[in-house]
C-alpha atoms as a PDB file:
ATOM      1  CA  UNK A   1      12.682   0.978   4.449  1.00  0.00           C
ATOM      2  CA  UNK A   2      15.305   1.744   7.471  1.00  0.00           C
ATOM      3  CA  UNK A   3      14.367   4.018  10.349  1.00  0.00           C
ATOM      4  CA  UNK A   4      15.607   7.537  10.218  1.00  0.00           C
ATOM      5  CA  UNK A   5      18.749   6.955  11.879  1.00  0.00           C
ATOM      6  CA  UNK A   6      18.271  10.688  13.098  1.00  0.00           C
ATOM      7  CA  UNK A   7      15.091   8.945  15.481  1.00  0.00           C
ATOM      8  CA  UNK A   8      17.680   6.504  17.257  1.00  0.00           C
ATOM      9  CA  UNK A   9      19.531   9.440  18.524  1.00  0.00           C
ATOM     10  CA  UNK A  10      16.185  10.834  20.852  1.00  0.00           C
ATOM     11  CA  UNK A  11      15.201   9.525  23.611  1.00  0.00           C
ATOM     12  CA  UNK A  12      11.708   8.112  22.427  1.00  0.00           C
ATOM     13  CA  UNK A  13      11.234   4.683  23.000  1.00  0.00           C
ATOM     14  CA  UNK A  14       9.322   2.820  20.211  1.00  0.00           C
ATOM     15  CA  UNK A  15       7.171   0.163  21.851  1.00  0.00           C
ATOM     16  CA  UNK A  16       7.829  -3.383  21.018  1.00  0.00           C
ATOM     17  CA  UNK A  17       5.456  -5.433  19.057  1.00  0.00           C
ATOM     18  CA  UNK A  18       3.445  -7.480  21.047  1.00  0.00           C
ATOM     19  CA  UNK A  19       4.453 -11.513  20.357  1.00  0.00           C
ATOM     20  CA  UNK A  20       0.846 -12.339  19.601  1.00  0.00           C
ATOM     21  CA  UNK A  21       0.524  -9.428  16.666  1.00  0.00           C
ATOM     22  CA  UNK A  22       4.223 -10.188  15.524  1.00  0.00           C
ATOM     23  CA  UNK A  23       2.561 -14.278  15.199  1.00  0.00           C
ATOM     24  CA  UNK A  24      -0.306 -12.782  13.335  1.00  0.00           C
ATOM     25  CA  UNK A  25       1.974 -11.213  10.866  1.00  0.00           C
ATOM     26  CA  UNK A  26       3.570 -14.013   9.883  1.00  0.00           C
ATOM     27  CA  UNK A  27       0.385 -16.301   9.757  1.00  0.00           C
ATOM     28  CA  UNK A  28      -1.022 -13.532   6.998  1.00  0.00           C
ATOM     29  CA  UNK A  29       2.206 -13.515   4.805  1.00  0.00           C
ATOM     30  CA  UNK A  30       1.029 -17.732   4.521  1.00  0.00           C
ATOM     31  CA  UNK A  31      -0.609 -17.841   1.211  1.00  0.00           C
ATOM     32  CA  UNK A  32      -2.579 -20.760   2.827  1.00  0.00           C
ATOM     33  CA  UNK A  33      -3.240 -19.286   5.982  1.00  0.00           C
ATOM     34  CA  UNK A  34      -7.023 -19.933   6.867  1.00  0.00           C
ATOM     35  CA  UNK A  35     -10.041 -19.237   9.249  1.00  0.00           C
ATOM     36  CA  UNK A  36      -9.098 -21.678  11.776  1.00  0.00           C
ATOM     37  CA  UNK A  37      -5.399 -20.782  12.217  1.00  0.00           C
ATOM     38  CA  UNK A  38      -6.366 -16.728  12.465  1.00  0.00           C
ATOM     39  CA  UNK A  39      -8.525 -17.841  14.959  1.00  0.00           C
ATOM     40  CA  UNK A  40      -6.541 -20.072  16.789  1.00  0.00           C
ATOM     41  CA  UNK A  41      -4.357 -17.772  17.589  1.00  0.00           C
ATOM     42  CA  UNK A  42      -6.257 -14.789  18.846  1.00  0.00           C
ATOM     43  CA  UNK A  43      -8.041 -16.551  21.272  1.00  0.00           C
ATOM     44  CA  UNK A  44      -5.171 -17.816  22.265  1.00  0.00           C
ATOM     45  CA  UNK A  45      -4.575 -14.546  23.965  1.00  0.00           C
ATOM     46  CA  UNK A  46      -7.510 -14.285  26.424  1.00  0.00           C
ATOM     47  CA  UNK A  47      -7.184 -10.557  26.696  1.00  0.00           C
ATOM     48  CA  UNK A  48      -6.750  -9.561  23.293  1.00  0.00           C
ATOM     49  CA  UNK A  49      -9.686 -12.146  21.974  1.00  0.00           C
ATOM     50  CA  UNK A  50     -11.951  -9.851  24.436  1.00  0.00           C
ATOM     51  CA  UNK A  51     -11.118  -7.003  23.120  1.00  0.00           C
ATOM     52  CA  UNK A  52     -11.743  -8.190  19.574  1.00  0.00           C
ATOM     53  CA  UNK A  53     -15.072  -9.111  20.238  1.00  0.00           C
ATOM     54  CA  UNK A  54     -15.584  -6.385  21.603  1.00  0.00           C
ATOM     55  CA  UNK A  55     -14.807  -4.293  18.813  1.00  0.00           C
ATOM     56  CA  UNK A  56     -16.536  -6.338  16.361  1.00  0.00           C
ATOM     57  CA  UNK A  57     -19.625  -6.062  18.650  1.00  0.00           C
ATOM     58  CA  UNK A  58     -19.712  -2.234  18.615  1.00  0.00           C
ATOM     59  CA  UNK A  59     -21.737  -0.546  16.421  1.00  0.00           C
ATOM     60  CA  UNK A  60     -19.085   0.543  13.928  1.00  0.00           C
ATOM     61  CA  UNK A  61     -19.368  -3.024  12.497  1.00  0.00           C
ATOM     62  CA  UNK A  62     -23.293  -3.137  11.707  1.00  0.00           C
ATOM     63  CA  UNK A  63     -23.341  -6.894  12.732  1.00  0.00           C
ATOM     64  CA  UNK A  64     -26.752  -7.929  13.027  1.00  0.00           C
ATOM     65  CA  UNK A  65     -26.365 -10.430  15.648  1.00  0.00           C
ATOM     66  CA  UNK A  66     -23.868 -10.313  18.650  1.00  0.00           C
ATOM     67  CA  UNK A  67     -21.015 -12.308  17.925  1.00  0.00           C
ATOM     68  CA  UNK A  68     -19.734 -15.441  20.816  1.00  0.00           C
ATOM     69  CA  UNK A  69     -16.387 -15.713  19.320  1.00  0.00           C
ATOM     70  CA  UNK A  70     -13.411 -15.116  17.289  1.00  0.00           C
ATOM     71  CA  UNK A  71     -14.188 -17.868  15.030  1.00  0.00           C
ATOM     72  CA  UNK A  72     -17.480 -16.515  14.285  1.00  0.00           C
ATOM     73  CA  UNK A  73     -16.350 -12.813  13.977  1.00  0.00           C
ATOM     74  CA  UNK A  74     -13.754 -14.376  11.277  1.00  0.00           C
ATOM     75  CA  UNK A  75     -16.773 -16.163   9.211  1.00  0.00           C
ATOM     76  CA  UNK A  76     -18.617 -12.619   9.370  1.00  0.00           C
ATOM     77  CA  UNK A  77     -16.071  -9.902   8.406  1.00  0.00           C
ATOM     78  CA  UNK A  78     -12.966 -12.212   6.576  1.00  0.00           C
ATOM     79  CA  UNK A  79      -9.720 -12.790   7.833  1.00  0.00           C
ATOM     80  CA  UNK A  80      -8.310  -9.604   7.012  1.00  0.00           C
ATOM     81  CA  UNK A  81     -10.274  -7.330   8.579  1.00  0.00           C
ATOM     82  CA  UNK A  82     -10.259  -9.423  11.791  1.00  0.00           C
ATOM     83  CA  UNK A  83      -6.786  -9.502  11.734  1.00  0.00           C
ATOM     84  CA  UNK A  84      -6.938  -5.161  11.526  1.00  0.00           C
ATOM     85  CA  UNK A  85      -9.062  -5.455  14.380  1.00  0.00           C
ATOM     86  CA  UNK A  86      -6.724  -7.078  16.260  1.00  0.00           C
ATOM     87  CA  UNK A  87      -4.058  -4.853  15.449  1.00  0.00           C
ATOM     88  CA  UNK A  88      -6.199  -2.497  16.707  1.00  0.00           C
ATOM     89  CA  UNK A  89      -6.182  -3.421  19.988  1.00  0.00           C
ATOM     90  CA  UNK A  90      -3.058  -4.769  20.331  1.00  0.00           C
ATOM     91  CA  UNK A  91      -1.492  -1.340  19.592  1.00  0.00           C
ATOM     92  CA  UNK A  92      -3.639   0.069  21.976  1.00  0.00           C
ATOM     93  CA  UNK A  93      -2.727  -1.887  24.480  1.00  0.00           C
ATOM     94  CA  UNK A  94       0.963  -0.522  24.722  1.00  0.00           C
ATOM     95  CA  UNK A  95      -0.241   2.681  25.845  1.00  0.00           C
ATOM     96  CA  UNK A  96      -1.812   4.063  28.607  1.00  0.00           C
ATOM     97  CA  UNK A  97      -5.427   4.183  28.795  1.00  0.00           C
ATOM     98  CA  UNK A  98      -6.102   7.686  28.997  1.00  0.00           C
ATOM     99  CA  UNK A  99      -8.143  10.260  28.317  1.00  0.00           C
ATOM    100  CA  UNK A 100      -6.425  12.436  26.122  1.00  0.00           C
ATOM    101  CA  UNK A 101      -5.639   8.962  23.804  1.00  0.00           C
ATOM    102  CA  UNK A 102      -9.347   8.188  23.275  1.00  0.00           C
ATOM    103  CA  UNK A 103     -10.173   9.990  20.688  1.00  0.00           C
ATOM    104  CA  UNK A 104      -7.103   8.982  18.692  1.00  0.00           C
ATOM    105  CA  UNK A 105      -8.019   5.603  18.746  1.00  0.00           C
ATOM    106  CA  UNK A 106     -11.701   5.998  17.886  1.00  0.00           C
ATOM    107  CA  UNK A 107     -10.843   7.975  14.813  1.00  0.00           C
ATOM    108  CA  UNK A 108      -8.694   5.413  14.073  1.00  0.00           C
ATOM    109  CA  UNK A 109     -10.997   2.952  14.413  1.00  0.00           C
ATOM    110  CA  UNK A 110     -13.177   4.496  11.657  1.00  0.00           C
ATOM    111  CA  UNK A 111     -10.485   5.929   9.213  1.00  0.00           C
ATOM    112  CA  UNK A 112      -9.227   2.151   9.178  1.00  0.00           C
ATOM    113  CA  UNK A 113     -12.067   0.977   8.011  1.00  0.00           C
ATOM    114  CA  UNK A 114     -12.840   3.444   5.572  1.00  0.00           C
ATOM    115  CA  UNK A 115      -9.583   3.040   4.173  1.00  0.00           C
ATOM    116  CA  UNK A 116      -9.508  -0.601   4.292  1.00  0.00           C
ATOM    117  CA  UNK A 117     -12.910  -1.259   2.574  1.00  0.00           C
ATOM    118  CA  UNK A 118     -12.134   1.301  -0.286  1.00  0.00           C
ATOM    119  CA  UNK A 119      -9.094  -0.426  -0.313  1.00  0.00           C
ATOM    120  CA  UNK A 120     -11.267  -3.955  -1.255  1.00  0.00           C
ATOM    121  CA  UNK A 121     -13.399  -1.693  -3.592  1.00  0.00           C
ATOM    122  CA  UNK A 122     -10.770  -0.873  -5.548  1.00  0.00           C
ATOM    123  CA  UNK A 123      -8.319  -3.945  -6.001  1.00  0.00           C
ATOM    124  CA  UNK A 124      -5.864  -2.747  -3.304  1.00  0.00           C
ATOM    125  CA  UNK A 125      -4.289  -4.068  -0.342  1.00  0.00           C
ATOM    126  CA  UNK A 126      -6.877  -3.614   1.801  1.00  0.00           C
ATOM    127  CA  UNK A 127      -4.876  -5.054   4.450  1.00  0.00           C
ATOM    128  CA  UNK A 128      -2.516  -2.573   4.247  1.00  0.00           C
ATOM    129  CA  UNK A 129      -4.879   0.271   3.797  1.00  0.00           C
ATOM    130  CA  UNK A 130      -6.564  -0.473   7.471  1.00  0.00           C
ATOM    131  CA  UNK A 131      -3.239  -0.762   9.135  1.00  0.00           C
ATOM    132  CA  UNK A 132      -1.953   2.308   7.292  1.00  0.00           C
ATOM    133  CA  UNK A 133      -5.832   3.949   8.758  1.00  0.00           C
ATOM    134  CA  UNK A 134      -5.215   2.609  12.383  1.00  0.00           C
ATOM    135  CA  UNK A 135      -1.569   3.304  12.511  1.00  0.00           C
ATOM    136  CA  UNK A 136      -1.834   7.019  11.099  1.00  0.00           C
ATOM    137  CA  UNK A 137      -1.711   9.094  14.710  1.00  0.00           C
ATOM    138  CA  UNK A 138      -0.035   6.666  16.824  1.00  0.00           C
ATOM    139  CA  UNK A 139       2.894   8.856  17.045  1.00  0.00           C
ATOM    140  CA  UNK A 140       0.755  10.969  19.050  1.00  0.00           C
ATOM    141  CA  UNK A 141       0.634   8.030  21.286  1.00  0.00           C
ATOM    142  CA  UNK A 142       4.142   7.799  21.367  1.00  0.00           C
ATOM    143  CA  UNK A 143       4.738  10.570  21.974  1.00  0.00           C
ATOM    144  CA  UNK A 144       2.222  10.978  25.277  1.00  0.00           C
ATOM    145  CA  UNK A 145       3.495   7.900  26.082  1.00  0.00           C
ATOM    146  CA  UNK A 146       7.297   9.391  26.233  1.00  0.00           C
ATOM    147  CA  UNK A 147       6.130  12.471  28.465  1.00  0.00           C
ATOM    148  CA  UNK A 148       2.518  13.252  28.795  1.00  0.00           C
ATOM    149  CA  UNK A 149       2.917  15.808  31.259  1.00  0.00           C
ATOM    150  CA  UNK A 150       4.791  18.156  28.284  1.00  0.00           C
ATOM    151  CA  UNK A 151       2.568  16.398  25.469  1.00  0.00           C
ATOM    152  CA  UNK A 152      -0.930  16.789  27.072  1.00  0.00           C
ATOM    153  CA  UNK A 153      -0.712  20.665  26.107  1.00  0.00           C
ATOM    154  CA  UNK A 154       0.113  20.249  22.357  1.00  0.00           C
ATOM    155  CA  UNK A 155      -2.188  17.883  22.346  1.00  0.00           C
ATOM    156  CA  UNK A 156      -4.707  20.181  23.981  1.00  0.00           C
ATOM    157  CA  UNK A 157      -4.434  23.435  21.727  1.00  0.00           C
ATOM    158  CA  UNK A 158      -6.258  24.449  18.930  1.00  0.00           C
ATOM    159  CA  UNK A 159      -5.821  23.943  15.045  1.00  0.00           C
ATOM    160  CA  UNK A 160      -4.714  21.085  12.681  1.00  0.00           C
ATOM    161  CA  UNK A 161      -2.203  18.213  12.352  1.00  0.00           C
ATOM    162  CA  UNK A 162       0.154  20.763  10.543  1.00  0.00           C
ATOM    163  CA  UNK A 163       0.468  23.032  13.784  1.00  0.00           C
ATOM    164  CA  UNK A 164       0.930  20.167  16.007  1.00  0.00           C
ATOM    165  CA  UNK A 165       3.849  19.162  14.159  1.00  0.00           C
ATOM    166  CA  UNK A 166       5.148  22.017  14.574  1.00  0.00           C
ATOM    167  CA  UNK A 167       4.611  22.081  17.822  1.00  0.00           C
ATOM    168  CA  UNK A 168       6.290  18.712  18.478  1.00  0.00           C
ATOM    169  CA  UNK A 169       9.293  19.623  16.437  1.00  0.00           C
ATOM    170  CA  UNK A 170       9.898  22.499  18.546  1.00  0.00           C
ATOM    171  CA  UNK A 171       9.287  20.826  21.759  1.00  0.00           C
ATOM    172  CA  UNK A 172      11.104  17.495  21.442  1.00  0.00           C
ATOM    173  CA  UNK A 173      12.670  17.350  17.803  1.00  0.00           C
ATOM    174  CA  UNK A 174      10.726  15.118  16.123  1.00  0.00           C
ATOM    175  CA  UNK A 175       7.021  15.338  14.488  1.00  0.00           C
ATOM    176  CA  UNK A 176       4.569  12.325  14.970  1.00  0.00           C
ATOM    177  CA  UNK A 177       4.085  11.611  11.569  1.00  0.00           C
ATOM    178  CA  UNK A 178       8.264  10.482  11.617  1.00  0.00           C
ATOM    179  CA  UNK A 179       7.406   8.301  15.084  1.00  0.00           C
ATOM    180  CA  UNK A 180       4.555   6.652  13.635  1.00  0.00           C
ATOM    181  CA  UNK A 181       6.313   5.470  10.410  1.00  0.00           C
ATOM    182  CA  UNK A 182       8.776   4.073  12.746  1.00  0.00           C
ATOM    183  CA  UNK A 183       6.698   2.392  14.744  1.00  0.00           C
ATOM    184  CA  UNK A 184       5.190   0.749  11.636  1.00  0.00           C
ATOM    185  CA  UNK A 185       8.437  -0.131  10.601  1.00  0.00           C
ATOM    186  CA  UNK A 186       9.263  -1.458  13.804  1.00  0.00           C
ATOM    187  CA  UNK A 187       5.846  -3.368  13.443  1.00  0.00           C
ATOM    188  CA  UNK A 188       6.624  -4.735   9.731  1.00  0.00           C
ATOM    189  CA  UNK A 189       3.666  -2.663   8.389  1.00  0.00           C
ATOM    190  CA  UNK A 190       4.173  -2.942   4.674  1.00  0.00           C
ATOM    191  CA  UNK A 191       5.837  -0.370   2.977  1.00  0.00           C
ATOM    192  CA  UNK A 192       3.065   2.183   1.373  1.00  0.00           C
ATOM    193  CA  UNK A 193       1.583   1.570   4.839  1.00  0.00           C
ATOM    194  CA  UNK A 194       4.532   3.163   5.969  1.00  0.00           C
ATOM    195  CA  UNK A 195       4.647   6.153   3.498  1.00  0.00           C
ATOM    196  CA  UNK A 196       0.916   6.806   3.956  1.00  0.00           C
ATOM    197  CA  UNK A 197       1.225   7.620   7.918  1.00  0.00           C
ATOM    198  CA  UNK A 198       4.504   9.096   7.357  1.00  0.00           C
ATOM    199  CA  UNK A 199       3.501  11.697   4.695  1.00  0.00           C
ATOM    200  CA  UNK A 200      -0.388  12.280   5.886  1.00  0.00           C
ATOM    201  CA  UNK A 201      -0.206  15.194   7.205  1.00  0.00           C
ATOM    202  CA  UNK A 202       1.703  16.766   3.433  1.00  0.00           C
ATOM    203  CA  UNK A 203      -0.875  15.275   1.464  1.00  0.00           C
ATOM    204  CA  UNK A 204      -3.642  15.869   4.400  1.00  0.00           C
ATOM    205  CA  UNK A 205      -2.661  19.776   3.486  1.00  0.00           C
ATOM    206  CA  UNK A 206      -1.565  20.169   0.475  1.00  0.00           C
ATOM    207  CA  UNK A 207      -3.499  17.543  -1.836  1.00  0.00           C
ATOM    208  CA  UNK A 208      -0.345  16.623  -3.244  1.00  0.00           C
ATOM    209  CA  UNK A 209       1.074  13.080  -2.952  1.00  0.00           C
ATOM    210  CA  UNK A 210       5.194  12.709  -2.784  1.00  0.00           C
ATOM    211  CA  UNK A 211       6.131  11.817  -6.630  1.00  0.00           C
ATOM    212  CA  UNK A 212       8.728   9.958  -5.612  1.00  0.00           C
ATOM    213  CA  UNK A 213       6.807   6.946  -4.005  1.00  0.00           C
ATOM    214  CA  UNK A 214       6.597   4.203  -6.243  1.00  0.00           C
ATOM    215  CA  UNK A 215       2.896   3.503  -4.585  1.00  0.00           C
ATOM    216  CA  UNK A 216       0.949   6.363  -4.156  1.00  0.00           C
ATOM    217  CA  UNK A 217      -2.783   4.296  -3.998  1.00  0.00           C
ATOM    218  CA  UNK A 218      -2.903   4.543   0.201  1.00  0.00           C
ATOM    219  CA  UNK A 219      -1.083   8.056   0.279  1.00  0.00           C
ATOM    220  CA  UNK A 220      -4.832   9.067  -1.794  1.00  0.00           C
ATOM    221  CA  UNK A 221      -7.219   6.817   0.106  1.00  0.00           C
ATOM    222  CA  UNK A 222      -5.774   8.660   3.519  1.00  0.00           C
ATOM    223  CA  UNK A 223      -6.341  12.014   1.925  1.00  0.00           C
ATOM    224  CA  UNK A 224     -10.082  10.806   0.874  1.00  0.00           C
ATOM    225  CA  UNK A 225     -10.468   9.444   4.455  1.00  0.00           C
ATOM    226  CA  UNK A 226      -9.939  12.041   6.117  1.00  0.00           C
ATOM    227  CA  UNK A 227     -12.377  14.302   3.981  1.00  0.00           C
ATOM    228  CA  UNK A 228     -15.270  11.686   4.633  1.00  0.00           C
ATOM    229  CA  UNK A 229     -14.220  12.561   8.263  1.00  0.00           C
ATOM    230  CA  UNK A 230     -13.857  15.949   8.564  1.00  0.00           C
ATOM    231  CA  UNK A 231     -15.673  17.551   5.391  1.00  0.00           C
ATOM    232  CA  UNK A 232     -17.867  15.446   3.230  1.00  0.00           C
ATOM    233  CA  UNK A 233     -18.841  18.567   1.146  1.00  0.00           C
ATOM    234  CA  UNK A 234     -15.480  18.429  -0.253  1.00  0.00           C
ATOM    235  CA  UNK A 235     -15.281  15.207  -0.683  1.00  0.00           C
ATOM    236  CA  UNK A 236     -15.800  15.369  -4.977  1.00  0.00           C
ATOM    237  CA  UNK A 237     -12.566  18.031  -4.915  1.00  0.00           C
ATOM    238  CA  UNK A 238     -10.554  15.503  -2.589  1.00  0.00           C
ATOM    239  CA  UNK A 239     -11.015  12.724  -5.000  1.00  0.00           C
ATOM    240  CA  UNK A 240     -10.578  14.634  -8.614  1.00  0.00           C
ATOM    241  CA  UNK A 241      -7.392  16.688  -7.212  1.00  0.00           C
ATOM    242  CA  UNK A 242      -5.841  13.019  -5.363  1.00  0.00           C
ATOM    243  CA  UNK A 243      -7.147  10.003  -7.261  1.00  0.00           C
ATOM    244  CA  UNK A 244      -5.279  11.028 -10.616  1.00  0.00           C
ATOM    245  CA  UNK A 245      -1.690  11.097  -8.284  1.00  0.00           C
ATOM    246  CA  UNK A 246      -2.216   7.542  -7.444  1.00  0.00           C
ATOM    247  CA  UNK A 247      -3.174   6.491 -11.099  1.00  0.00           C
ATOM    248  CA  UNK A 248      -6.882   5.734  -9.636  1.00  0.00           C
ATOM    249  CA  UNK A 249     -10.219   6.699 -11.491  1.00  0.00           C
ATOM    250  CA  UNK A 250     -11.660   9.519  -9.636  1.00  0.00           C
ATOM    251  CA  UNK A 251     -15.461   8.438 -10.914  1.00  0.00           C
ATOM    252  CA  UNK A 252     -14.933   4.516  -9.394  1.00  0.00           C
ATOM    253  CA  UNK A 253     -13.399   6.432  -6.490  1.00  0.00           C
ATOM    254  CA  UNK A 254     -16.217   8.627  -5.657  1.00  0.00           C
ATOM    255  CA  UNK A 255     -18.588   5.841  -6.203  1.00  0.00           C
ATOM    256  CA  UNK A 256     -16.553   3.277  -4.208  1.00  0.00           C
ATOM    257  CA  UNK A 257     -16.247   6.433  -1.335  1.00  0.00           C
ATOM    258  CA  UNK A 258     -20.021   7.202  -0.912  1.00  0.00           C
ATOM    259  CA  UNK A 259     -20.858   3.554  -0.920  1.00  0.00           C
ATOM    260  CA  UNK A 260     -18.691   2.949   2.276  1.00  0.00           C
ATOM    261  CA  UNK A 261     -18.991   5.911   3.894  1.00  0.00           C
ATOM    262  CA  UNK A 262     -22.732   5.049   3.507  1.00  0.00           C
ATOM    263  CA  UNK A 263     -22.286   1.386   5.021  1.00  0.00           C
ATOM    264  CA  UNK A 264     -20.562   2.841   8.050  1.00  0.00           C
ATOM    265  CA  UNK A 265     -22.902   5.876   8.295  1.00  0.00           C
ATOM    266  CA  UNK A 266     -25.915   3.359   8.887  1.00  0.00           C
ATOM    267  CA  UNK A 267     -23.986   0.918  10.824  1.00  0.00           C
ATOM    268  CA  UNK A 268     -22.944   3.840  13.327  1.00  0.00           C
ATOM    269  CA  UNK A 269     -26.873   5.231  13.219  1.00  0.00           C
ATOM    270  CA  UNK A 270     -28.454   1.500  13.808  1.00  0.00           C
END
């Protein structure tokens, strides 16, 4: 999938992909890629093997020891998720530390996860599901990152994902949803990865999932996500409208939602 040519014609840079992340990708596309080698090469990166254990360490992950090192963090959670993890905070570490970007990245934090363990529940690419969950608002990032002085207000007012759009349409000509598809692209995300953070806020708001994507599966578990988020009380209306879209069972879909909603739930409250 090509970036909207119309997005090389603004002046929004689209950070590069760090060489250590754009390693890791490669290493995962290795059928025989193991423990060892994912390791390897995240501590090879001093600052970015910190971070990871500190992530893993936090109380999002329910560990029930403290973990001493990549290796270790591997053997506990899997390569995969590991490897989200370190996406994670490699794509936070190509914008500024601020403020106003904290709470971006701790919702993504958690709607990765969600979406990457119903991802494993359900025979998906679960992979793909917690980049597709991490990735989702980093064209917010992008675009404070651009010109946070005239960002920081959007960012500021009141309402929904919808209205912000709007707002960043009007103000510099492009919505974040369309800069954080192309900085997935840019990154090699796979392609429903792709779709899901570029159509999230449509299916976020309407229920309805583009027909015309060949893989709809992530498009739902975003929607479902972000009702375990935001409104858990709709959370059986999420799943009956979305699941069907994506050809999943809505009753292995609630199921496979409470269950991890529940495991992060507990994690957060130990």
């Amino acid at each position: 999938m090509a970036i909207d040519p119309e997005l090389r014609t603004l002046d929004i840079d689209i950070p590069t992909q760090p060489e250590a992340l754009a390693e890791l990708s490669v290493l995962l596309t290795n059928a025989e890629a193991n423990l060892a080698a994912v390791s390897r090469l995240i501590e090879g990166d001093m600052a970015l093997a910190a971070a990871v254990l500190k992530a893993v360490n936090s109380s999002l992950y329910g560990l029930k020891g403290r973990v001493q090192s990549v290796q270790q963090a591997v053997t506990y959670l899997g390569m995969r998720e590991i490897a989200a993890v370190t996406f994670e905070m490699g794509l936070r570490a190509v914008f500024p530390d601020t403020v106003e970007l904290a709470p971006i990245w701790e919702r993504a934090s958690v709607r990765g996860l969600l979406m990457g363990r119903l991802a494993r529940e359900l025979g998906l690419d679960s992979w793909a599901a917690h980049s597709a969950g991490l990735f989702e608002e980093c064209g917010k990032a992008v675009l404070y990152r651009h010109a946070a002085a005239r960002y920081r207000p959007l960012l500021r007012a009141p309402g929904n994902d919808t209205s912000l759009a709007s707002a960043e349409m009007a103000t510099f000509g492009v919505s974040h949803d369309a800069l954080g598809a192309a900085l997935c692209e840019t990154w090699g995300l796979a392609a429903p990865a792709v779709a899901s953070v570029r159509h999230h806020i449509t299916v976020q708001s309407t229920g309805r999932i583009p027909m015309q994507l060949p893989r709809r599966g992530l498009c739902a578990l975003s929607a479902i996500s972000h009702t375990l988020m935001t409104s858990q009380a709709d959370l059986e209306a999420t799943v009956e409208s979305i699941a069907p879209q994506a050809d999943l069972e809505s009753a292995l879909v609630l199921r496979a939602a409470r269950r991890v909603m529940q495991q992060i739930e507990e994690a957060l409250a130990a």
